[in-house]
Structure formats: C-alpha cells, structure tokens
PDB file of N, CA and C in Angstrom:
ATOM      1  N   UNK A   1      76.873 192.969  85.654  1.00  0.00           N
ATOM      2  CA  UNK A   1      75.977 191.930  86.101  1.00  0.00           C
ATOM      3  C   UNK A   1      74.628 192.129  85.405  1.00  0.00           C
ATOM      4  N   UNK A   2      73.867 191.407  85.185  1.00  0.00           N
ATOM      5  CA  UNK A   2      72.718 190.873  84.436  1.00  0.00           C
ATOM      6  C   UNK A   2      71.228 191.541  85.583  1.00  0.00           C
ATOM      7  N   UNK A   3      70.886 192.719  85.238  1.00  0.00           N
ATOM      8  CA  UNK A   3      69.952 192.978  86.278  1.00  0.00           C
ATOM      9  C   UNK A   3      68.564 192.547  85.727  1.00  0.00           C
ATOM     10  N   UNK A   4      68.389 192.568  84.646  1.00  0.00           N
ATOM     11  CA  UNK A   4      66.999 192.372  83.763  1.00  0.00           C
ATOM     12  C   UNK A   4      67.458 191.091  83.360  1.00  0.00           C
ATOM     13  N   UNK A   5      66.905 189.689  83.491  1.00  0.00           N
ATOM     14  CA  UNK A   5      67.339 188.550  82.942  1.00  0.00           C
ATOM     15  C   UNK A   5      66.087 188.633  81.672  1.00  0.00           C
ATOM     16  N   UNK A   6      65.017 189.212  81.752  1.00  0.00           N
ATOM     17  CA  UNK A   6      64.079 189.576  80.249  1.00  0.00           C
ATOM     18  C   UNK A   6      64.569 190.062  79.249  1.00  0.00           C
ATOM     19  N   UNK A   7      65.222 190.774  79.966  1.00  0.00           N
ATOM     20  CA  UNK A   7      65.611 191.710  78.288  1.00  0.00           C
ATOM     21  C   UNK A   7      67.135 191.855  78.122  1.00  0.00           C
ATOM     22  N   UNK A   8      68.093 190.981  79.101  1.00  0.00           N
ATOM     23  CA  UNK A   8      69.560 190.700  79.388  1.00  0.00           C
ATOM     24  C   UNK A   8      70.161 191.894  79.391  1.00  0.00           C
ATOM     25  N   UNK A   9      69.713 193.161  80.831  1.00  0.00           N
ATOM     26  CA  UNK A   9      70.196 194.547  80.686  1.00  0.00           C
ATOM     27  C   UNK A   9      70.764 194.353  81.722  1.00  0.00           C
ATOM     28  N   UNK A  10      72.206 195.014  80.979  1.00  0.00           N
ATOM     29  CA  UNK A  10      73.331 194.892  82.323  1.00  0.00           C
ATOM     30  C   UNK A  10      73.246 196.528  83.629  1.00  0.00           C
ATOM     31  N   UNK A  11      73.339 196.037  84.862  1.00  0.00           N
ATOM     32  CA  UNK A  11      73.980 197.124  85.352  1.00  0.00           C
ATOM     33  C   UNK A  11      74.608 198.238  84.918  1.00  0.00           C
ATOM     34  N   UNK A  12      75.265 198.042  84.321  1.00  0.00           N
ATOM     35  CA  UNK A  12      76.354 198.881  83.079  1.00  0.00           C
ATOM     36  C   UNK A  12      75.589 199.997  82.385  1.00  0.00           C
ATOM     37  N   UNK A  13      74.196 198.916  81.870  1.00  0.00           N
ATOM     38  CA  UNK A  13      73.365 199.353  80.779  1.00  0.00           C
ATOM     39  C   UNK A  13      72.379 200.336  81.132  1.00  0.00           C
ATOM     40  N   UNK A  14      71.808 200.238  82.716  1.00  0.00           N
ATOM     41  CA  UNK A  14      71.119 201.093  83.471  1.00  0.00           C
ATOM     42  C   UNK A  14      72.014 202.264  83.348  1.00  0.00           C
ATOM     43  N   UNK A  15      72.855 202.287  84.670  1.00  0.00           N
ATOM     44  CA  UNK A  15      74.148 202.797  84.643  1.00  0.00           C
ATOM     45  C   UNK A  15      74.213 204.259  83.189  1.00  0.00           C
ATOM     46  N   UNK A  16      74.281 203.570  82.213  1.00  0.00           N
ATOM     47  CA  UNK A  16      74.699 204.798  81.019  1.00  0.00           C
ATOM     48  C   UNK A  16      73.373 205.199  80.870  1.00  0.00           C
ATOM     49  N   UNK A  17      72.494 204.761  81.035  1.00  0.00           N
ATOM     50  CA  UNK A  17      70.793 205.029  80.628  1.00  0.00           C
ATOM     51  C   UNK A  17      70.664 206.100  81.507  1.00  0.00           C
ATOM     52  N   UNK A  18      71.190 206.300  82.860  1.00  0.00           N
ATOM     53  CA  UNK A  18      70.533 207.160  83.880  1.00  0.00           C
ATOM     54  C   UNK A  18      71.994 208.752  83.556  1.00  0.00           C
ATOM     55  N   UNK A  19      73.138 208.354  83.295  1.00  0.00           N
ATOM     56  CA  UNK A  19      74.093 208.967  83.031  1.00  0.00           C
ATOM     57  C   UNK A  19      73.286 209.915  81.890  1.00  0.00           C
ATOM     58  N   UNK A  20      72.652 209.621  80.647  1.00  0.00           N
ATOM     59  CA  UNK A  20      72.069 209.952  79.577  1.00  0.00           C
ATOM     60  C   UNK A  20      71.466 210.861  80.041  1.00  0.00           C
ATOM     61  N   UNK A  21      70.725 210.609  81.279  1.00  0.00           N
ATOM     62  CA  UNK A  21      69.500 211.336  81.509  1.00  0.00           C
ATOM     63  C   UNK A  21      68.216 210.713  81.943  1.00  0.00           C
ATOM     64  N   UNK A  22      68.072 209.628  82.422  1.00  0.00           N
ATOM     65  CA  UNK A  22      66.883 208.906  82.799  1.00  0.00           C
ATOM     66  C   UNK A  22      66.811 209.382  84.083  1.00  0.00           C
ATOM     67  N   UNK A  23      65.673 209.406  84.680  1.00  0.00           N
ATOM     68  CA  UNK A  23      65.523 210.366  85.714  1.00  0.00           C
ATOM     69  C   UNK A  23      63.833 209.620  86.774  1.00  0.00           C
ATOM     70  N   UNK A  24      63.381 208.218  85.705  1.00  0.00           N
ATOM     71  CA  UNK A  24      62.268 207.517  86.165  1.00  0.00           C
ATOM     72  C   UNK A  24      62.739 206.386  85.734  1.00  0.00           C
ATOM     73  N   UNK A  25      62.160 205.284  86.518  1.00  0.00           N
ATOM     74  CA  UNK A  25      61.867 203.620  85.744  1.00  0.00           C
ATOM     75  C   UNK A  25      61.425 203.522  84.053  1.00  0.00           C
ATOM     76  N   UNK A  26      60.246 204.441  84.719  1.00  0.00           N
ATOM     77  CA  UNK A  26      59.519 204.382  82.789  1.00  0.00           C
ATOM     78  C   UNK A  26      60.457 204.887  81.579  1.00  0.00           C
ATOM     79  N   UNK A  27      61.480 206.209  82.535  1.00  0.00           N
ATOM     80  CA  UNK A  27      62.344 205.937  81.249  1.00  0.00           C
ATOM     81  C   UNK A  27      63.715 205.419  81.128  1.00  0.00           C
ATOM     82  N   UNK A  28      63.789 204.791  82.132  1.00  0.00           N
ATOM     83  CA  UNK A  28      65.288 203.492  81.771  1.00  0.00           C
ATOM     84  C   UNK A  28      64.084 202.304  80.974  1.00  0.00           C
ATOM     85  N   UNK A  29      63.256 201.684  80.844  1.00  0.00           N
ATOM     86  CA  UNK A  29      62.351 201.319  80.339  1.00  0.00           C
ATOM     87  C   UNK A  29      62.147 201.440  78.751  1.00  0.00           C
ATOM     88  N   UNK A  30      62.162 202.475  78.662  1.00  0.00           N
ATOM     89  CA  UNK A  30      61.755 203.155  77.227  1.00  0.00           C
ATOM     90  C   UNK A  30      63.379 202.536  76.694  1.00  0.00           C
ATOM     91  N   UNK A  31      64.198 203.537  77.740  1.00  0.00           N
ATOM     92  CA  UNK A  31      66.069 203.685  76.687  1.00  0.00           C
ATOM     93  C   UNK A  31      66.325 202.237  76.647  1.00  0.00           C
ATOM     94  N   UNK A  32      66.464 201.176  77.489  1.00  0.00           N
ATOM     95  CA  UNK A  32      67.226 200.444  77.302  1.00  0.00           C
ATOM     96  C   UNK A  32      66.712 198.489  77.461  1.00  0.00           C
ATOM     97  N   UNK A  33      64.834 198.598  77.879  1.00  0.00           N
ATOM     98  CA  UNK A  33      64.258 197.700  77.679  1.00  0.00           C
ATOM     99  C   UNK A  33      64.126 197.084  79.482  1.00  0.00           C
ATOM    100  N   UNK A  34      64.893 197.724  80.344  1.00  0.00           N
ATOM    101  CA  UNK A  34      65.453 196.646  81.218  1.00  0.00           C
ATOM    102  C   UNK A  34      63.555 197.389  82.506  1.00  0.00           C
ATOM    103  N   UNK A  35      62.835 196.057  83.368  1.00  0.00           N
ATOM    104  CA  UNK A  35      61.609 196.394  83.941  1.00  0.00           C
ATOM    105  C   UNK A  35      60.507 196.195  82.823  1.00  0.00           C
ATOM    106  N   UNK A  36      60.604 195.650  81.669  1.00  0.00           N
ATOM    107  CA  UNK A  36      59.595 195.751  81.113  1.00  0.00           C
ATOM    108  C   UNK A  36      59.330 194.378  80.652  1.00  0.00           C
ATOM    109  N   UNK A  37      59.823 193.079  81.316  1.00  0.00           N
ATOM    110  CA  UNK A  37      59.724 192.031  81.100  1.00  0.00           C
ATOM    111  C   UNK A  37      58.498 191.664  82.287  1.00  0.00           C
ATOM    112  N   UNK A  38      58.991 191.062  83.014  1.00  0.00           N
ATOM    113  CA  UNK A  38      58.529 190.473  84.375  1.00  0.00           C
ATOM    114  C   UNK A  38      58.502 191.509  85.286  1.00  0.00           C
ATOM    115  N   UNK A  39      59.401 192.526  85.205  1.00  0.00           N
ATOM    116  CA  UNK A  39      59.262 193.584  86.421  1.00  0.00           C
ATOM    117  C   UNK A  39      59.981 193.173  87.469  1.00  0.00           C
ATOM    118  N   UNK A  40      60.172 192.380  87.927  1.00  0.00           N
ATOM    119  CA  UNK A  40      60.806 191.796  89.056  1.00  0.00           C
ATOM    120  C   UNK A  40      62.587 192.628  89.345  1.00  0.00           C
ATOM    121  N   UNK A  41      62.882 193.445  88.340  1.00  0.00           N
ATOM    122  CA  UNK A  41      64.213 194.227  88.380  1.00  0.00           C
ATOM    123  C   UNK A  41      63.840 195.941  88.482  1.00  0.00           C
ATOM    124  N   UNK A  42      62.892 195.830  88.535  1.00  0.00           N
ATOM    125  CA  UNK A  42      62.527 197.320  88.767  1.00  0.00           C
ATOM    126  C   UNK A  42      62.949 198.070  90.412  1.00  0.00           C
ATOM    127  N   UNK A  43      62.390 196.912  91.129  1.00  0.00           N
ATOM    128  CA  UNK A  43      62.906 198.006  92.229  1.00  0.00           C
ATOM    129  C   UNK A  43      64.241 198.030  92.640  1.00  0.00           C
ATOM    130  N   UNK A  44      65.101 197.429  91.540  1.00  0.00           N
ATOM    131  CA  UNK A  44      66.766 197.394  91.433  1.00  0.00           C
ATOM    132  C   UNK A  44      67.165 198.414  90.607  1.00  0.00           C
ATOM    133  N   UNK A  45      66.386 198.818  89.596  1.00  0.00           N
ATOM    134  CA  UNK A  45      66.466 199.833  89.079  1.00  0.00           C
ATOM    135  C   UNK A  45      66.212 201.528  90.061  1.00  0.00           C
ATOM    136  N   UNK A  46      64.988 201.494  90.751  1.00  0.00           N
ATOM    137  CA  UNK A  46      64.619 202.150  91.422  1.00  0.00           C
ATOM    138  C   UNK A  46      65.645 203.088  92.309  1.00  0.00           C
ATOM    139  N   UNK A  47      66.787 201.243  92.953  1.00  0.00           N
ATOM    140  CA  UNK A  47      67.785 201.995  93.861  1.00  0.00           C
ATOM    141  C   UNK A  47      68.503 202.744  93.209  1.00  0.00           C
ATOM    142  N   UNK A  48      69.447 201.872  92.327  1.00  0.00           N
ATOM    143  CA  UNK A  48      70.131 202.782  91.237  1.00  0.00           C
ATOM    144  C   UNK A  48      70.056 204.237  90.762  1.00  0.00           C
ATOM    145  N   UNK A  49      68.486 204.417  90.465  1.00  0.00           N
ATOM    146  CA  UNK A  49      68.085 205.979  90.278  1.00  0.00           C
ATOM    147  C   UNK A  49      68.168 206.589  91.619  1.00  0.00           C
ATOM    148  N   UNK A  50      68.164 206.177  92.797  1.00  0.00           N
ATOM    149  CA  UNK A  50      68.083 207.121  94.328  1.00  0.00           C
ATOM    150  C   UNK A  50      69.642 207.083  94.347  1.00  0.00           C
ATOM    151  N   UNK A  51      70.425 206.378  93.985  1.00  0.00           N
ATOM    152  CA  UNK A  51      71.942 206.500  94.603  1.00  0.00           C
ATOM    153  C   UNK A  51      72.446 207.627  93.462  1.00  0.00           C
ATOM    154  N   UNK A  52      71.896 207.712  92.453  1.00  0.00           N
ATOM    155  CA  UNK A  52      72.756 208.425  91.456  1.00  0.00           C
ATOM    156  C   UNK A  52      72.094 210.145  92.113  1.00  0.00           C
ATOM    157  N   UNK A  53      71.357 210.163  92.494  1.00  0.00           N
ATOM    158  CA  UNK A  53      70.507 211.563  93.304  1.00  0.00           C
ATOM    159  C   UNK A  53      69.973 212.198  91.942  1.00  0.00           C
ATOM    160  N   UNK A  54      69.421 211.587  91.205  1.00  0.00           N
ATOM    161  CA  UNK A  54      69.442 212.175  90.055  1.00  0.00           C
ATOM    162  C   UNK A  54      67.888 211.658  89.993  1.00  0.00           C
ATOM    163  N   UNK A  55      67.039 210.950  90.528  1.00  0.00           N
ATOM    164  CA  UNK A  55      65.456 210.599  90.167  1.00  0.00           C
ATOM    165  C   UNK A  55      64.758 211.788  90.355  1.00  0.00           C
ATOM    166  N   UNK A  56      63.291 211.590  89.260  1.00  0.00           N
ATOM    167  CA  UNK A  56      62.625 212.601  89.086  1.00  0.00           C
ATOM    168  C   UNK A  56      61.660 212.497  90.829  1.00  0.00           C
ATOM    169  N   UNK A  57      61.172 213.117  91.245  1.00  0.00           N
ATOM    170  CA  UNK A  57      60.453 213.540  92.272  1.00  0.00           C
ATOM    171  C   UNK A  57      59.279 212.950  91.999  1.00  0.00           C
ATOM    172  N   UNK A  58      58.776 212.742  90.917  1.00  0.00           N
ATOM    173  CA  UNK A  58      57.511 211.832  90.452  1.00  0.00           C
ATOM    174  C   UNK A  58      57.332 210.620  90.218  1.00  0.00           C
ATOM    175  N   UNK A  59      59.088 210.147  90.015  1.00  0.00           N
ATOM    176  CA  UNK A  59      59.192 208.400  89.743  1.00  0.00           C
ATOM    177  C   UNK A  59      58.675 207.919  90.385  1.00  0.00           C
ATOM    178  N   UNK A  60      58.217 207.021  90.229  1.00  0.00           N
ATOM    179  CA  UNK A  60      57.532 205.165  90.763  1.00  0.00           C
ATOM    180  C   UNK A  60      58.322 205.015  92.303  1.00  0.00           C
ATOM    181  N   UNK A  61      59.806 205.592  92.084  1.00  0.00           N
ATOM    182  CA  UNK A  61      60.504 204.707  93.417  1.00  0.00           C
ATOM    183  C   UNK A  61      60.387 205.023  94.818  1.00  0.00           C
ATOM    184  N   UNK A  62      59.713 206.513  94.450  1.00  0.00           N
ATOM    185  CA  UNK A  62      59.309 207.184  95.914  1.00  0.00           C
ATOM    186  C   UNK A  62      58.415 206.615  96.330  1.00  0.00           C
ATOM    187  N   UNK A  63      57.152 206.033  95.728  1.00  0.00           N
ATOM    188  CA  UNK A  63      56.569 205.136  96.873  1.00  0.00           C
ATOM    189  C   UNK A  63      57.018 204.000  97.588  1.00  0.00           C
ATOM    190  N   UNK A  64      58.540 203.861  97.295  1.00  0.00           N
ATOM    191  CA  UNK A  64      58.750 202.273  97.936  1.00  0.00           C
ATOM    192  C   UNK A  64      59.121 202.625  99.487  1.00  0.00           C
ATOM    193  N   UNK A  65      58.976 202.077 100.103  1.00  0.00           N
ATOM    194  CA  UNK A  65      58.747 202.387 101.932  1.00  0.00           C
ATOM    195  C   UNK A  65      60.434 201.679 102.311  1.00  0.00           C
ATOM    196  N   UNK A  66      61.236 200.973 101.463  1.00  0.00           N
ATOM    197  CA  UNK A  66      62.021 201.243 102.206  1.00  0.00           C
ATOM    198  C   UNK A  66      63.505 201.983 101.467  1.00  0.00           C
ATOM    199  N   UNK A  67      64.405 202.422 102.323  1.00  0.00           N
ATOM    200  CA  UNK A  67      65.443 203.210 101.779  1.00  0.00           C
ATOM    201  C   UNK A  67      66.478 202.733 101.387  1.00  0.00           C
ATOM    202  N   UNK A  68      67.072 203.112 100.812  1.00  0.00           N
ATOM    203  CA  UNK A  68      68.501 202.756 100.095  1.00  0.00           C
ATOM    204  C   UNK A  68      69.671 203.345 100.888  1.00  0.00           C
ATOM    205  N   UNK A  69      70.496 202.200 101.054  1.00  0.00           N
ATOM    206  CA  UNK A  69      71.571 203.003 101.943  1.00  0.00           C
ATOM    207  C   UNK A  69      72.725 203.209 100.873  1.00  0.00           C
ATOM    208  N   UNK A  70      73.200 204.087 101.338  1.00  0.00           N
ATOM    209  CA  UNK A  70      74.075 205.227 100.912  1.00  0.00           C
ATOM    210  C   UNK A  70      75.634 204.441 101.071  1.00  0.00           C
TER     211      UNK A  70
END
C-alpha cells in the first residue's frame, strides 16, 4: 500500500528501510524519501518503527502521546 503519496513509498518500502537498519523517521527519510513530502505519513511511519521494537530511543515518535497497539 502507498503510505507516502509524495514520494509513492510503499509500506513494503518502509518495511525493508527499517529491516536495513532505520531506527528514526529522519532515517527512513534519508533511505527511501517516504515523510519528506507533506509529512502527513510520518506518524505512519512512526508506528511502523514502534511495532518492529527496533526505534532509536531518540526518534521523533516518542513524543507522540498516543500508543500503538500491538
């Protein structure tokens, strides 16, 4: 599915970006373009990095107030 309609980054595309090693927004951002349009897919990105348990402790997504269910 089409999570970034800016930069046409699939789920998929996050997905292998965080597999790689992305560990923040800023750097699924950098790898694969997707949050750096409009932004409006970032805090879809955000979940993605909390479900994989793999986000850095410093990312962007810890300030978001609400949680991701499991």
């Amino acid at each position: 599915m089409i999570v970034c309609a800016c930069k046409r980054t699939t789920d998929r595309d996050i997905q292998s970006t965080i597999d790689r090693g992305a560990r923040t927004t800023e750097h699924v951002a950098r790898e694969c373009g997707a949050g750096t349009g409009c932004g409006s897919c970032r805090e879809f990105i955000c979940d993605m990095l909390k479900r994989s348990g793999k986000h850095d402790e410093a990312c962007e997504c810890n300030s978001h107030s609400a949680d991701v269910a499991a």
